[in-house]
PDB file of N, CA and C in Angstrom:
ATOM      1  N   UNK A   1      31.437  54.105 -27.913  1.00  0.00           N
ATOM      2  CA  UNK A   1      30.768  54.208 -26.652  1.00  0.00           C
ATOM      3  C   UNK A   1      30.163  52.841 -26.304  1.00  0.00           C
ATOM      4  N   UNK A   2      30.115  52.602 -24.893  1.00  0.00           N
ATOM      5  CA  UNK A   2      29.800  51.117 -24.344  1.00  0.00           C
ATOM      6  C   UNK A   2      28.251  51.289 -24.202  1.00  0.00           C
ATOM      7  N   UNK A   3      27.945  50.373 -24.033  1.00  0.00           N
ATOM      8  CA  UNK A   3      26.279  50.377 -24.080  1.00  0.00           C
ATOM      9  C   UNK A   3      26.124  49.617 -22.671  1.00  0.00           C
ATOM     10  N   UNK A   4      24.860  50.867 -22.044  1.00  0.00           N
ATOM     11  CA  UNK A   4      25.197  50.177 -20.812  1.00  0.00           C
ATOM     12  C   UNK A   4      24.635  48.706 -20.103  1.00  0.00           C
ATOM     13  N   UNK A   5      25.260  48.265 -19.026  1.00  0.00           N
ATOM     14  CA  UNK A   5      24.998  47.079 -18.981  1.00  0.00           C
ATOM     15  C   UNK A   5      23.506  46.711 -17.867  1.00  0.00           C
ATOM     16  N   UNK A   6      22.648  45.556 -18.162  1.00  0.00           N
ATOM     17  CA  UNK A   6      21.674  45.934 -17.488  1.00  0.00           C
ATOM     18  C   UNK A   6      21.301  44.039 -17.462  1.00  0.00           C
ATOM     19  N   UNK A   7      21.353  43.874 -16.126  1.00  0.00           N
ATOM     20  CA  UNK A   7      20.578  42.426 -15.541  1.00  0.00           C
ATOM     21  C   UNK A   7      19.657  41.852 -16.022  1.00  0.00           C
ATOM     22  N   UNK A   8      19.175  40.827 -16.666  1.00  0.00           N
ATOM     23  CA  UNK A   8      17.951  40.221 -16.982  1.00  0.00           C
ATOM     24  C   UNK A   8      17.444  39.358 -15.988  1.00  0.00           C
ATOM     25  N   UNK A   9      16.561  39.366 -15.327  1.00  0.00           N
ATOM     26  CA  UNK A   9      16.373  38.323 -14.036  1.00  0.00           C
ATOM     27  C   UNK A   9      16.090  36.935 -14.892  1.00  0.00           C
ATOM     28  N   UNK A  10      16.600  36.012 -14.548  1.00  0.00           N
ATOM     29  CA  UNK A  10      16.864  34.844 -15.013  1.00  0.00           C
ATOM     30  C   UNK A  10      15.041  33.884 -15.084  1.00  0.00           C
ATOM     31  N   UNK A  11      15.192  33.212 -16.724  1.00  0.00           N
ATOM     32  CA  UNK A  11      13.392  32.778 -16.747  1.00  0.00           C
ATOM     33  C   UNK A  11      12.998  31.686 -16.396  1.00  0.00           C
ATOM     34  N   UNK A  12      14.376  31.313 -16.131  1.00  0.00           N
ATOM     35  CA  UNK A  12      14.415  29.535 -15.768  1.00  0.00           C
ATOM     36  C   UNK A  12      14.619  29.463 -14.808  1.00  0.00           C
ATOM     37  N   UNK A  13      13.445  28.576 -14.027  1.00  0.00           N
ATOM     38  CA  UNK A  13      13.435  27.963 -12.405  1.00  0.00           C
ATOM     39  C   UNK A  13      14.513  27.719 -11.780  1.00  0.00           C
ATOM     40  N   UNK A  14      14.609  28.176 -10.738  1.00  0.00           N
ATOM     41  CA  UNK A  14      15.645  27.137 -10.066  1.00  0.00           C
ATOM     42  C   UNK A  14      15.749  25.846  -9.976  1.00  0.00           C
ATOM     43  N   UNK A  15      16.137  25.470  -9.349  1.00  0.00           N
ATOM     44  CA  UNK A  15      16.130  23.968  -8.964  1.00  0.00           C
ATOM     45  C   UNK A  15      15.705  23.793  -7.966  1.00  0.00           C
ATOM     46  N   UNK A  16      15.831  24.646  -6.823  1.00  0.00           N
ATOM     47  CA  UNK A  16      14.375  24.498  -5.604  1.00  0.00           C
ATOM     48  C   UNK A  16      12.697  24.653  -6.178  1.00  0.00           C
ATOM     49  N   UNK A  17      12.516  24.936  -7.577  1.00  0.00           N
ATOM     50  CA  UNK A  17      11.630  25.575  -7.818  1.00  0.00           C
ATOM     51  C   UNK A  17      11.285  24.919  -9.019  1.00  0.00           C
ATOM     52  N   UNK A  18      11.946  23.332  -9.616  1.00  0.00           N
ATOM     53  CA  UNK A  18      11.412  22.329 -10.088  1.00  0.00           C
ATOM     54  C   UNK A  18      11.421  21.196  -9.571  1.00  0.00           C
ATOM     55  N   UNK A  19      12.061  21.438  -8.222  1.00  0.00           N
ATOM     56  CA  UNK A  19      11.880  20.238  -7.089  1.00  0.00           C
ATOM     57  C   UNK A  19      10.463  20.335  -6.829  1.00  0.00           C
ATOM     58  N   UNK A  20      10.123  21.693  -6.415  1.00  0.00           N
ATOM     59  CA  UNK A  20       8.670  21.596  -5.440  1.00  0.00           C
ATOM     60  C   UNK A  20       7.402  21.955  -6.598  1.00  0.00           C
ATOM     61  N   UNK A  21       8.087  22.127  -8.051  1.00  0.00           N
ATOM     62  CA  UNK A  21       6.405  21.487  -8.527  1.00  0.00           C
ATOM     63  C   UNK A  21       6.577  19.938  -8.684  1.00  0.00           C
ATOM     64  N   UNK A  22       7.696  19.598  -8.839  1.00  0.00           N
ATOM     65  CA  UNK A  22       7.909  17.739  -9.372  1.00  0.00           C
ATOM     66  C   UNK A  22       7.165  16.993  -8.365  1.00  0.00           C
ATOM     67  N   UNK A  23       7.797  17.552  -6.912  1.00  0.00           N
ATOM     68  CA  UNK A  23       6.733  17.275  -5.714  1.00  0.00           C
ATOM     69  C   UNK A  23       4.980  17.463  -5.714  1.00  0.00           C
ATOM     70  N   UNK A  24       5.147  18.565  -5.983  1.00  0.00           N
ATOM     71  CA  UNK A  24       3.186  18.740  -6.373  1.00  0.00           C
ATOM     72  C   UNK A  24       2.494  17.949  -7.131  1.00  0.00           C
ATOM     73  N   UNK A  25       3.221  18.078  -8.490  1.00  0.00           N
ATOM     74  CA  UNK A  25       2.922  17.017  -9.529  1.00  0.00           C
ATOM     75  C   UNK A  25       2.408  15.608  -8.729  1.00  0.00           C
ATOM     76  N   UNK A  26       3.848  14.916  -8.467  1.00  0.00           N
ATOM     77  CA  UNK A  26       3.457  13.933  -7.675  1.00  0.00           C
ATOM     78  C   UNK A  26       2.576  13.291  -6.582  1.00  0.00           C
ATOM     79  N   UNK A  27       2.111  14.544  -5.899  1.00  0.00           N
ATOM     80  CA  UNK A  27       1.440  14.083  -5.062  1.00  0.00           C
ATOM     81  C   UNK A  27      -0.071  14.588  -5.587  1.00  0.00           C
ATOM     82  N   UNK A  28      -0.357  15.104  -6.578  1.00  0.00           N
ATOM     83  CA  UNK A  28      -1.629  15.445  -7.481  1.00  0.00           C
ATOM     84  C   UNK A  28      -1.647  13.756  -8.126  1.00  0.00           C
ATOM     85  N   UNK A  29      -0.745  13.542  -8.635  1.00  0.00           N
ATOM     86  CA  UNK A  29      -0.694  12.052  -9.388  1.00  0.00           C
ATOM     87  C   UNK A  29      -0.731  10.976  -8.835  1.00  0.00           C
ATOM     88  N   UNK A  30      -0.530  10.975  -7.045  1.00  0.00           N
ATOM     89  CA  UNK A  30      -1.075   9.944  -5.989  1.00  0.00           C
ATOM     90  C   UNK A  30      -2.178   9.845  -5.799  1.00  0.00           C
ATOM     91  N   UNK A  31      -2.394  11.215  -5.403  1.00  0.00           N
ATOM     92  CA  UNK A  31      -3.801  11.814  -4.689  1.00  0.00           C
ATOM     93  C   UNK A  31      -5.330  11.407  -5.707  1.00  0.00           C
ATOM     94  N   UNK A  32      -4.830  10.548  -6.765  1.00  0.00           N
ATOM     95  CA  UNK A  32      -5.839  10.662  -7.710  1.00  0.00           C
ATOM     96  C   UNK A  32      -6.540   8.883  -7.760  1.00  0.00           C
ATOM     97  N   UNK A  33      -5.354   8.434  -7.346  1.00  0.00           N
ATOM     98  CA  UNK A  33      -5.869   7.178  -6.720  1.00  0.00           C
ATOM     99  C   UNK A  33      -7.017   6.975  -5.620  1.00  0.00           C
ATOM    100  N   UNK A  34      -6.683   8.144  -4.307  1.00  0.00           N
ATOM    101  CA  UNK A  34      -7.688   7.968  -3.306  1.00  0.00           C
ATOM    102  C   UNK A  34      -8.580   8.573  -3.687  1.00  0.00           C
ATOM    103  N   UNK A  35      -8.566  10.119  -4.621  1.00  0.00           N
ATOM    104  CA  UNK A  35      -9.625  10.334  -5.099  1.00  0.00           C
ATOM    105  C   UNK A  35     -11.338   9.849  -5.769  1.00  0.00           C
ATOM    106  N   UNK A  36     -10.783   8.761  -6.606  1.00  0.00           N
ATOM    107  CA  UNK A  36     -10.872   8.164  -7.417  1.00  0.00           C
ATOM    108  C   UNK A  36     -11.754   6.936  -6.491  1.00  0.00           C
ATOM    109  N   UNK A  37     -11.449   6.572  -5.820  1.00  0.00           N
ATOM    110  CA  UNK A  37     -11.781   5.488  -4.802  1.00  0.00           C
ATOM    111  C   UNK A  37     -11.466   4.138  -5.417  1.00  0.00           C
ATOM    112  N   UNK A  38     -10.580   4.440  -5.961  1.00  0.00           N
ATOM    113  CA  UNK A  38      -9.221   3.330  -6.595  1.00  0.00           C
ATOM    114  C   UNK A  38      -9.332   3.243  -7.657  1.00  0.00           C
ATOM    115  N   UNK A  39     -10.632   3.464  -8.911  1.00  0.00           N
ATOM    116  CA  UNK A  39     -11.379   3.411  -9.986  1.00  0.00           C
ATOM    117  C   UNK A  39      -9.653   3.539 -10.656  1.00  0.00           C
ATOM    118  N   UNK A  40      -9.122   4.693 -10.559  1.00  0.00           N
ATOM    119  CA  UNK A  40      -7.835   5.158 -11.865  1.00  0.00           C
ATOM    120  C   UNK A  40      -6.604   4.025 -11.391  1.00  0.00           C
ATOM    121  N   UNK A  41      -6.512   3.538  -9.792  1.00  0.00           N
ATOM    122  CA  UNK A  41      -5.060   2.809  -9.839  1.00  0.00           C
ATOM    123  C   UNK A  41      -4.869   1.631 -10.637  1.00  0.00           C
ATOM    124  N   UNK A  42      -5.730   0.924 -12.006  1.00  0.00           N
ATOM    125  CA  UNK A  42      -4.826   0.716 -12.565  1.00  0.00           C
ATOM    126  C   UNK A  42      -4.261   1.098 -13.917  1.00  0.00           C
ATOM    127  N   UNK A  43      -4.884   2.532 -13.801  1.00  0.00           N
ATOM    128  CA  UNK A  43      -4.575   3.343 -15.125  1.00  0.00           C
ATOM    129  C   UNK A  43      -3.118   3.982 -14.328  1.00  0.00           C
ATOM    130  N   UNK A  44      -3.118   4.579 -12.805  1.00  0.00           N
ATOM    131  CA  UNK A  44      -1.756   5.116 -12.738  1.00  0.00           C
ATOM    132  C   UNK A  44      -0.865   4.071 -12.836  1.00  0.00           C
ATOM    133  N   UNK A  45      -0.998   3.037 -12.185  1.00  0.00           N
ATOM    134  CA  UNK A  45       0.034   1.792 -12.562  1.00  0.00           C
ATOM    135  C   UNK A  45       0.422   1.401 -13.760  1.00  0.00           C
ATOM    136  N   UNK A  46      -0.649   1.657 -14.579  1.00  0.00           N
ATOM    137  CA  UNK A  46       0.099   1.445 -16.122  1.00  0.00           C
ATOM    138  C   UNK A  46       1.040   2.406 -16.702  1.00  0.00           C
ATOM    139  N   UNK A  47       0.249   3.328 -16.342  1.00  0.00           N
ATOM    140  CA  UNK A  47       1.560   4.973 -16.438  1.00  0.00           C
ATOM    141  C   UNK A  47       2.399   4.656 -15.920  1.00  0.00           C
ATOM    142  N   UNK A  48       2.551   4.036 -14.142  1.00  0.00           N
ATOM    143  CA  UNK A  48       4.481   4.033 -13.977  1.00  0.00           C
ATOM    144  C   UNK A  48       4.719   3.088 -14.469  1.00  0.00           C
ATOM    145  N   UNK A  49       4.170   2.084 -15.078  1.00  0.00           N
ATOM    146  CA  UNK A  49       4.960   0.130 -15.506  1.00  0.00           C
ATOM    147  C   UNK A  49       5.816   1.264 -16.546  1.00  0.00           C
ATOM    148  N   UNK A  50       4.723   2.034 -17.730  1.00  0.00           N
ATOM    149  CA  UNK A  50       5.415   2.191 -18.758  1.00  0.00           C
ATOM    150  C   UNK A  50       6.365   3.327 -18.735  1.00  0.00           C
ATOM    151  N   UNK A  51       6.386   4.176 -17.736  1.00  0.00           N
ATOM    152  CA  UNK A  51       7.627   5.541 -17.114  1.00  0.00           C
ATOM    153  C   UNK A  51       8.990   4.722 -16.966  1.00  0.00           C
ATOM    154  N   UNK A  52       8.497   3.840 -15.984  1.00  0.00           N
ATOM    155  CA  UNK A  52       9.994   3.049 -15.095  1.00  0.00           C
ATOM    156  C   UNK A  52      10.103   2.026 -16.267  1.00  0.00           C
ATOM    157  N   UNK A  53       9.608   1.834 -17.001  1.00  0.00           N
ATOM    158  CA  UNK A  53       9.925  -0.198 -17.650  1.00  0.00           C
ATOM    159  C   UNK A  53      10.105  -0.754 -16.425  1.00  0.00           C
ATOM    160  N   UNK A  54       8.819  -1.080 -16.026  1.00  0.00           N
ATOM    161  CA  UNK A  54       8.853  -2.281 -14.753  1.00  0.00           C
ATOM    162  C   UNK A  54       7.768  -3.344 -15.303  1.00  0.00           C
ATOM    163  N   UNK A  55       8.667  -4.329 -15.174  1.00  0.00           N
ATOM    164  CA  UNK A  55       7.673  -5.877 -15.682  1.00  0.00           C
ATOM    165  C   UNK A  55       7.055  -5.793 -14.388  1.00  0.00           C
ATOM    166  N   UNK A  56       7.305  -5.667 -13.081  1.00  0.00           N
ATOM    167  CA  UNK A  56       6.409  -5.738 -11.858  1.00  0.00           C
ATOM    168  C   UNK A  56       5.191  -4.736 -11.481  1.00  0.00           C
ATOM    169  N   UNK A  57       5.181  -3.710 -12.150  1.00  0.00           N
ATOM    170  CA  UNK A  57       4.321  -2.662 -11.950  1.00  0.00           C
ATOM    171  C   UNK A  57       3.356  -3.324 -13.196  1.00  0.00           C
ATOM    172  N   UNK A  58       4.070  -3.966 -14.279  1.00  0.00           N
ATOM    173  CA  UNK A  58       2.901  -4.308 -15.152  1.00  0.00           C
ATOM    174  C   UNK A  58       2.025  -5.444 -14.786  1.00  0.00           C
ATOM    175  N   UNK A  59       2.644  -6.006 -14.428  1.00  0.00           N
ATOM    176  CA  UNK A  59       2.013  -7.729 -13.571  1.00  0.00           C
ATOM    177  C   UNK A  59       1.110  -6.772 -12.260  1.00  0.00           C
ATOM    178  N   UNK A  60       1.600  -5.714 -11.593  1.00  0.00           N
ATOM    179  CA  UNK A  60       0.440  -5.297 -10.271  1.00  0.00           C
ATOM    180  C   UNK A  60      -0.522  -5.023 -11.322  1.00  0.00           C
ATOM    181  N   UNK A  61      -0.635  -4.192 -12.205  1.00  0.00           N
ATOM    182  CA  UNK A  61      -1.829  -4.063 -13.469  1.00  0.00           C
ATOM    183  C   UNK A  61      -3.012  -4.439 -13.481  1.00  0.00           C
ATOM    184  N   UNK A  62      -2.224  -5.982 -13.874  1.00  0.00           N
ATOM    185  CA  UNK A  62      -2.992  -6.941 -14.461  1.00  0.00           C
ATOM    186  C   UNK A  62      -3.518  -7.505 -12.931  1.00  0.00           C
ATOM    187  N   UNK A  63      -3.187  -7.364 -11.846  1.00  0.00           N
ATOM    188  CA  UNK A  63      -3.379  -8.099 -10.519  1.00  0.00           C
ATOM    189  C   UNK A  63      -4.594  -7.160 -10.123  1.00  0.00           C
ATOM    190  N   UNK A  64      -4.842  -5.881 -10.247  1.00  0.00           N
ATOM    191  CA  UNK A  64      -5.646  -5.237 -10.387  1.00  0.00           C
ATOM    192  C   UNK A  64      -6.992  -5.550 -11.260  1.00  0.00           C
ATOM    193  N   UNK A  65      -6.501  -5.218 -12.424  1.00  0.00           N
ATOM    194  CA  UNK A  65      -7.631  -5.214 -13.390  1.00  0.00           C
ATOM    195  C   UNK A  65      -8.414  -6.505 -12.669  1.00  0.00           C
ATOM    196  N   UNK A  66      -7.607  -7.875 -12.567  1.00  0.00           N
ATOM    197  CA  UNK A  66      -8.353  -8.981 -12.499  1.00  0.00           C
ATOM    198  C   UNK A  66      -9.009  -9.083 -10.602  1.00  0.00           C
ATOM    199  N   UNK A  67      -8.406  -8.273  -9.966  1.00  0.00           N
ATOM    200  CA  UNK A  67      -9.483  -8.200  -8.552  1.00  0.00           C
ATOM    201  C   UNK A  67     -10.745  -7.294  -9.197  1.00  0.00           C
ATOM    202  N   UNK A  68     -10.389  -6.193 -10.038  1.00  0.00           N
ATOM    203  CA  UNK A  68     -11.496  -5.227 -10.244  1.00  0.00           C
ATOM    204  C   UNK A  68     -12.858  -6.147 -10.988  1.00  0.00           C
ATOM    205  N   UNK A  69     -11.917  -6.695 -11.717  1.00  0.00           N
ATOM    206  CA  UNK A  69     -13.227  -8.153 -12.510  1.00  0.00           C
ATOM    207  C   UNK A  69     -14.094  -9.324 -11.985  1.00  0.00           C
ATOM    208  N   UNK A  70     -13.342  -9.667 -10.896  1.00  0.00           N
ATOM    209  CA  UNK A  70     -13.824  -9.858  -9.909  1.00  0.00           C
ATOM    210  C   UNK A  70     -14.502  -9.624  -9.132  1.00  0.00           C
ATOM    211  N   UNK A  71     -14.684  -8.662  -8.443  1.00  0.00           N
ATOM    212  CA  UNK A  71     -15.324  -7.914  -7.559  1.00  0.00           C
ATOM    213  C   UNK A  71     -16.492  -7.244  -7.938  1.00  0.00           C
ATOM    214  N   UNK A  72     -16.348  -6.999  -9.232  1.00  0.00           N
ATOM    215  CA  UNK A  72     -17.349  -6.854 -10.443  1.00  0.00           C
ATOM    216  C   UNK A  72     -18.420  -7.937 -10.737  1.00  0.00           C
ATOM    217  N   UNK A  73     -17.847  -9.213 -11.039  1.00  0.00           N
ATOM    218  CA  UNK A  73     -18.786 -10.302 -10.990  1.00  0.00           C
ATOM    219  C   UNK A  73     -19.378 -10.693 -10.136  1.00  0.00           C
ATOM    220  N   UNK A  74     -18.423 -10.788  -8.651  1.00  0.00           N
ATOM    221  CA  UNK A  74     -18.937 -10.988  -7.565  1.00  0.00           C
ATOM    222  C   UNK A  74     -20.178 -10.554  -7.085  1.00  0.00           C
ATOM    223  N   UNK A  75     -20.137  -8.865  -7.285  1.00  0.00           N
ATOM    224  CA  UNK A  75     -21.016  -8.372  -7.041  1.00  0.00           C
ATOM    225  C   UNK A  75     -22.626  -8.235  -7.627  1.00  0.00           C
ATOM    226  N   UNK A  76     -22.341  -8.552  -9.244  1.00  0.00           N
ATOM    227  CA  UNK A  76     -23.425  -9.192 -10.011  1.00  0.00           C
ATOM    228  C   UNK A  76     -24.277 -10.160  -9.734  1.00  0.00           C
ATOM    229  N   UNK A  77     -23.533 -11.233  -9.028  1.00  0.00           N
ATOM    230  CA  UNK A  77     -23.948 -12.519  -8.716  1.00  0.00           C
ATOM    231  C   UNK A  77     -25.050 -12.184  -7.361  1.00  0.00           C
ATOM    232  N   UNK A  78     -24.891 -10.871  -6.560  1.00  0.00           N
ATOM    233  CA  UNK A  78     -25.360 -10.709  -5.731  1.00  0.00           C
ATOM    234  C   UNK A  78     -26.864  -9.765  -5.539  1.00  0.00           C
ATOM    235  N   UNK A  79     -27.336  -9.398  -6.866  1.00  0.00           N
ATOM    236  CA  UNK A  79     -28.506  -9.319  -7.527  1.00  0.00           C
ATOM    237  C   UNK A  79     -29.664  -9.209  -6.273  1.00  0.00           C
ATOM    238  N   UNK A  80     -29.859 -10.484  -6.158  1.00  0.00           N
ATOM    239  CA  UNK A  80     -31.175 -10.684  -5.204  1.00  0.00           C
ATOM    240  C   UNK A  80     -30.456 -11.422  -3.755  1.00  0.00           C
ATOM    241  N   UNK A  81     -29.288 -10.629  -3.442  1.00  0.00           N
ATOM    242  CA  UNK A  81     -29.238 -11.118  -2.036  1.00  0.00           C
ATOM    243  C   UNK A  81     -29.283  -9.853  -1.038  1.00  0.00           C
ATOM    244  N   UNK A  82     -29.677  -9.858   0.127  1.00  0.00           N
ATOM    245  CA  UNK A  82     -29.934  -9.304   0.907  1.00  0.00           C
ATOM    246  C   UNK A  82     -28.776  -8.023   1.306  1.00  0.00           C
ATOM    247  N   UNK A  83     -28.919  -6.792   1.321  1.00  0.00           N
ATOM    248  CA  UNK A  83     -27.298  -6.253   1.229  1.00  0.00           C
ATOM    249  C   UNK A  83     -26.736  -5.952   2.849  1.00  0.00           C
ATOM    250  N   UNK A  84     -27.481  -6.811   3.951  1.00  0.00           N
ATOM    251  CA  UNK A  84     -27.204  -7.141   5.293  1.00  0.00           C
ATOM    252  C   UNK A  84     -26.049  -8.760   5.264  1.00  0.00           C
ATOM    253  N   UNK A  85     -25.922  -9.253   3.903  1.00  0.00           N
ATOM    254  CA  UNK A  85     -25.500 -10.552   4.020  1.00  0.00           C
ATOM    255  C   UNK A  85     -24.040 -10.648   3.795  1.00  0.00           C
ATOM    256  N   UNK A  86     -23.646 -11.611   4.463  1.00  0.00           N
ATOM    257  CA  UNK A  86     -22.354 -11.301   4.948  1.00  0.00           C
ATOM    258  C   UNK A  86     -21.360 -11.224   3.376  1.00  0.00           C
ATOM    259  N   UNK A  87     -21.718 -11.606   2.050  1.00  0.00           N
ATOM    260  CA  UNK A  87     -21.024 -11.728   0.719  1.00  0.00           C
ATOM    261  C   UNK A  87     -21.328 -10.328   0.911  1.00  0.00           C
ATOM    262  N   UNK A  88     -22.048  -9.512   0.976  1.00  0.00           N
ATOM    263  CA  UNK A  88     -21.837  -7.858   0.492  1.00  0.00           C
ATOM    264  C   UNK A  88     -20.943  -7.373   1.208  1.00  0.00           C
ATOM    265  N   UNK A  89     -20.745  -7.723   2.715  1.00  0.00           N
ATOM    266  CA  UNK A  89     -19.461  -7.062   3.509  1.00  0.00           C
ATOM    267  C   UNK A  89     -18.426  -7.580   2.782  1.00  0.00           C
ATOM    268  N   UNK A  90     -18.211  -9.034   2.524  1.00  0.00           N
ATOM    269  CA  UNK A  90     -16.580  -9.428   1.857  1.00  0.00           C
ATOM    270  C   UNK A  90     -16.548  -8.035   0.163  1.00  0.00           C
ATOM    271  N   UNK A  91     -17.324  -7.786  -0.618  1.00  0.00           N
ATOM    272  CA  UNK A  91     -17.159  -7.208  -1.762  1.00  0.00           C
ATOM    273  C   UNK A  91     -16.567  -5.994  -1.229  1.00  0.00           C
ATOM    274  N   UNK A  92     -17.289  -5.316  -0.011  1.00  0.00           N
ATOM    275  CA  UNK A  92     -16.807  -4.053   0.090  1.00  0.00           C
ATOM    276  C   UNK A  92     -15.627  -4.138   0.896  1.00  0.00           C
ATOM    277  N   UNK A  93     -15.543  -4.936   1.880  1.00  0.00           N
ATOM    278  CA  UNK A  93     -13.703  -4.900   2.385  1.00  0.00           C
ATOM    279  C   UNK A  93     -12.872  -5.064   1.182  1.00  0.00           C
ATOM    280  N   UNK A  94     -12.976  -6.269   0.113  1.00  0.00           N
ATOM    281  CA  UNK A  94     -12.101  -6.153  -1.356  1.00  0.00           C
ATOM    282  C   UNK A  94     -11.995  -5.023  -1.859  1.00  0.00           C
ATOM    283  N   UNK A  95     -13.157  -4.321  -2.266  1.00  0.00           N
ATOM    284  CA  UNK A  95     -13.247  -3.153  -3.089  1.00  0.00           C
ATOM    285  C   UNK A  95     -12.002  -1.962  -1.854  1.00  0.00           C
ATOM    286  N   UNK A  96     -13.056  -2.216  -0.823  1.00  0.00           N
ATOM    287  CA  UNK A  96     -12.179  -0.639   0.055  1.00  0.00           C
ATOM    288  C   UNK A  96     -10.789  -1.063   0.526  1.00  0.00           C
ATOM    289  N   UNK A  97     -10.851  -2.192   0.855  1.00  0.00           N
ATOM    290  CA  UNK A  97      -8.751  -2.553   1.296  1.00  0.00           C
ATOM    291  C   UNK A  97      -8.121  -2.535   0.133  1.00  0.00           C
ATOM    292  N   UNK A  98      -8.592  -3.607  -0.549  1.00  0.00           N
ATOM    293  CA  UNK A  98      -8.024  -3.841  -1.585  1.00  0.00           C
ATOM    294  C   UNK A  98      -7.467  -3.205  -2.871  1.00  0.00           C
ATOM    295  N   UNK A  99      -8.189  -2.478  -3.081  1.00  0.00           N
ATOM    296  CA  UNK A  99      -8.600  -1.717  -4.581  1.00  0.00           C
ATOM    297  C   UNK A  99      -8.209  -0.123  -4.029  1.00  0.00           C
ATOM    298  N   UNK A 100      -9.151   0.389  -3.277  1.00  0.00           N
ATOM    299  CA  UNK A 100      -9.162   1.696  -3.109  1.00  0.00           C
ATOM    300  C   UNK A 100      -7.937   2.262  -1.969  1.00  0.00           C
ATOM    301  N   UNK A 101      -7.893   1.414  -0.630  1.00  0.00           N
ATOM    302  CA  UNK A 101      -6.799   1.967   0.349  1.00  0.00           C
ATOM    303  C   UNK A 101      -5.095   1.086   0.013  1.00  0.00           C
ATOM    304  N   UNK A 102      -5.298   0.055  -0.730  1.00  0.00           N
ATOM    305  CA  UNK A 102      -4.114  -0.897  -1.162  1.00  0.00           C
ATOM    306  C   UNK A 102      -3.650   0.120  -2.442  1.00  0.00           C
ATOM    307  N   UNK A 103      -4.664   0.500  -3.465  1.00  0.00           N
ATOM    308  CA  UNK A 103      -4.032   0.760  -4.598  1.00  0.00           C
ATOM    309  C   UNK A 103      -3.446   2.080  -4.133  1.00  0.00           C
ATOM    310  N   UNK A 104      -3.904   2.902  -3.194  1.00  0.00           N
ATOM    311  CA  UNK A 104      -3.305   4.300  -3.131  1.00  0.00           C
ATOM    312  C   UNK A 104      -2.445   4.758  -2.349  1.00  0.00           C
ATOM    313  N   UNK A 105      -1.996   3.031  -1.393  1.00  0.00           N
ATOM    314  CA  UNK A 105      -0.378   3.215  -0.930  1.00  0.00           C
ATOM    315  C   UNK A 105       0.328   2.544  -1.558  1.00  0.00           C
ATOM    316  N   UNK A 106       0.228   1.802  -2.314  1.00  0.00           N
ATOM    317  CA  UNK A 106       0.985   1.419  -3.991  1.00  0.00           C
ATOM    318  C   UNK A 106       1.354   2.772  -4.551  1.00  0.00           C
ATOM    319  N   UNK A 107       0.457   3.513  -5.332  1.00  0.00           N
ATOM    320  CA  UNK A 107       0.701   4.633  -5.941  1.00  0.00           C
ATOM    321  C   UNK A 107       1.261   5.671  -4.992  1.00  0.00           C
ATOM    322  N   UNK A 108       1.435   6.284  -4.142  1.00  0.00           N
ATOM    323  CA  UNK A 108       2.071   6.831  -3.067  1.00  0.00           C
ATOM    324  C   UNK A 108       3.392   6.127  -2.832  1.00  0.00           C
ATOM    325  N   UNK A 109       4.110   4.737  -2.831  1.00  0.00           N
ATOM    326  CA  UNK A 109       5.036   4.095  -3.448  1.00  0.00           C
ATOM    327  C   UNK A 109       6.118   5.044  -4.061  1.00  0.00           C
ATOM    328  N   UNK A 110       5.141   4.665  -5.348  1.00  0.00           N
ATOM    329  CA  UNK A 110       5.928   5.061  -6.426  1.00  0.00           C
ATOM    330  C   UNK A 110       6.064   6.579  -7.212  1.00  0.00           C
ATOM    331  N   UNK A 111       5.889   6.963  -6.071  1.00  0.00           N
ATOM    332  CA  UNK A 111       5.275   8.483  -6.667  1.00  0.00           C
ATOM    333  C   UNK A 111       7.234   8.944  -6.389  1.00  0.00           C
ATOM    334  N   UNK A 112       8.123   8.572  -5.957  1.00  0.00           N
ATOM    335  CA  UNK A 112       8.907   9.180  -5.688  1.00  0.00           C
ATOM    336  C   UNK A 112       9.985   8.904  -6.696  1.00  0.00           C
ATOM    337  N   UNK A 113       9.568   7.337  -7.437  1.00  0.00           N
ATOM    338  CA  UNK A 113       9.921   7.108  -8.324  1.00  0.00           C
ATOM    339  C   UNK A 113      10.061   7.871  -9.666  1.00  0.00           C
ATOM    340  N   UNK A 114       8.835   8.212  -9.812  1.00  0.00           N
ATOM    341  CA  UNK A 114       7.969   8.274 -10.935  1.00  0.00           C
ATOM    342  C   UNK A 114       8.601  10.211 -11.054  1.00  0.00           C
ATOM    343  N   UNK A 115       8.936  10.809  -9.798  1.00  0.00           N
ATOM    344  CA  UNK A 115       8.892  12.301 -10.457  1.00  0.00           C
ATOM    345  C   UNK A 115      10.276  12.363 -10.141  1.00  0.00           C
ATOM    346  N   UNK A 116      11.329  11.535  -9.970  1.00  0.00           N
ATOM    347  CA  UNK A 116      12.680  12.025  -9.382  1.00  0.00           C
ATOM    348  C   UNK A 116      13.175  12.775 -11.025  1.00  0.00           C
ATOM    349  N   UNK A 117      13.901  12.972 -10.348  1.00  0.00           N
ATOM    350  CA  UNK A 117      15.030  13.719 -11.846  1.00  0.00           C
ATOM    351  C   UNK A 117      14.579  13.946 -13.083  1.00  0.00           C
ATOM    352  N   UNK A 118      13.158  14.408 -12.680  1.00  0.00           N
ATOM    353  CA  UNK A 118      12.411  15.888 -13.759  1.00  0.00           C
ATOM    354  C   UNK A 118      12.097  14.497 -14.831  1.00  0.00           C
ATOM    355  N   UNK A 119      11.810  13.669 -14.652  1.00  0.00           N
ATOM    356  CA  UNK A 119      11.153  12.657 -15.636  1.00  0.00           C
ATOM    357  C   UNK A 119       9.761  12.837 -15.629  1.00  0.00           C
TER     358      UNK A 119
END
């Protein structure tokens, strides 16, 4: 006697259905840059230098770290100056163009990179 036969609904995603978390993923893993108010872009940049092997994502890194050190000292130096004076506006256009709205269309970039073909 045959034993009867009976469907198992299948446990593994589709492929529409590891497209659109790879997508989520990704844009959780952008979104963390603006979050962040640029503080993580050059921790995500080090994540894609070392995803992709990109010598250029590692050099933006380091182009980072060293505005962030910067902007850091800069701002030290500014101790006892007035925070109406025109050096506190240049720190915060660096910090906010630079760092925070630069690093998180960088990372938005590479976000398409970074989640294609379930990597």
């Amino acid at each position: 006697m045959l034993a009867p036969v009976t469907f198992k609904p299948s446990t593994s995603p589709g492929p529409r259905a590891s497209e659109g978390r790879r997508t989520l993923l990704g844009l959780v893993w952008a979104s963390l840059a603006f979050l962040t108010f640029g503080l993580a872009v050059p921790f995500l940049l080090a994540h894609a230098a070392y995803r992709l092997r990109s010598r250029a994502q590692a050099i933006a890194v380091a182009v980072y770290c060293a505005v962030w050190a910067g902007v850091l000292g800069f701002r030290a130096t500014l101790a006892g100056v007035p925070t109406g004076d025109w050096r506190w506006s240049v720190a915060a256009a660096v910090w906010l163009f630079g760092l925070w709205v630069g690093g998180t269309f960088h990372v938005l970039l590479l976000r398409d990179r970074m989640f294609r073909d379930g990597r």
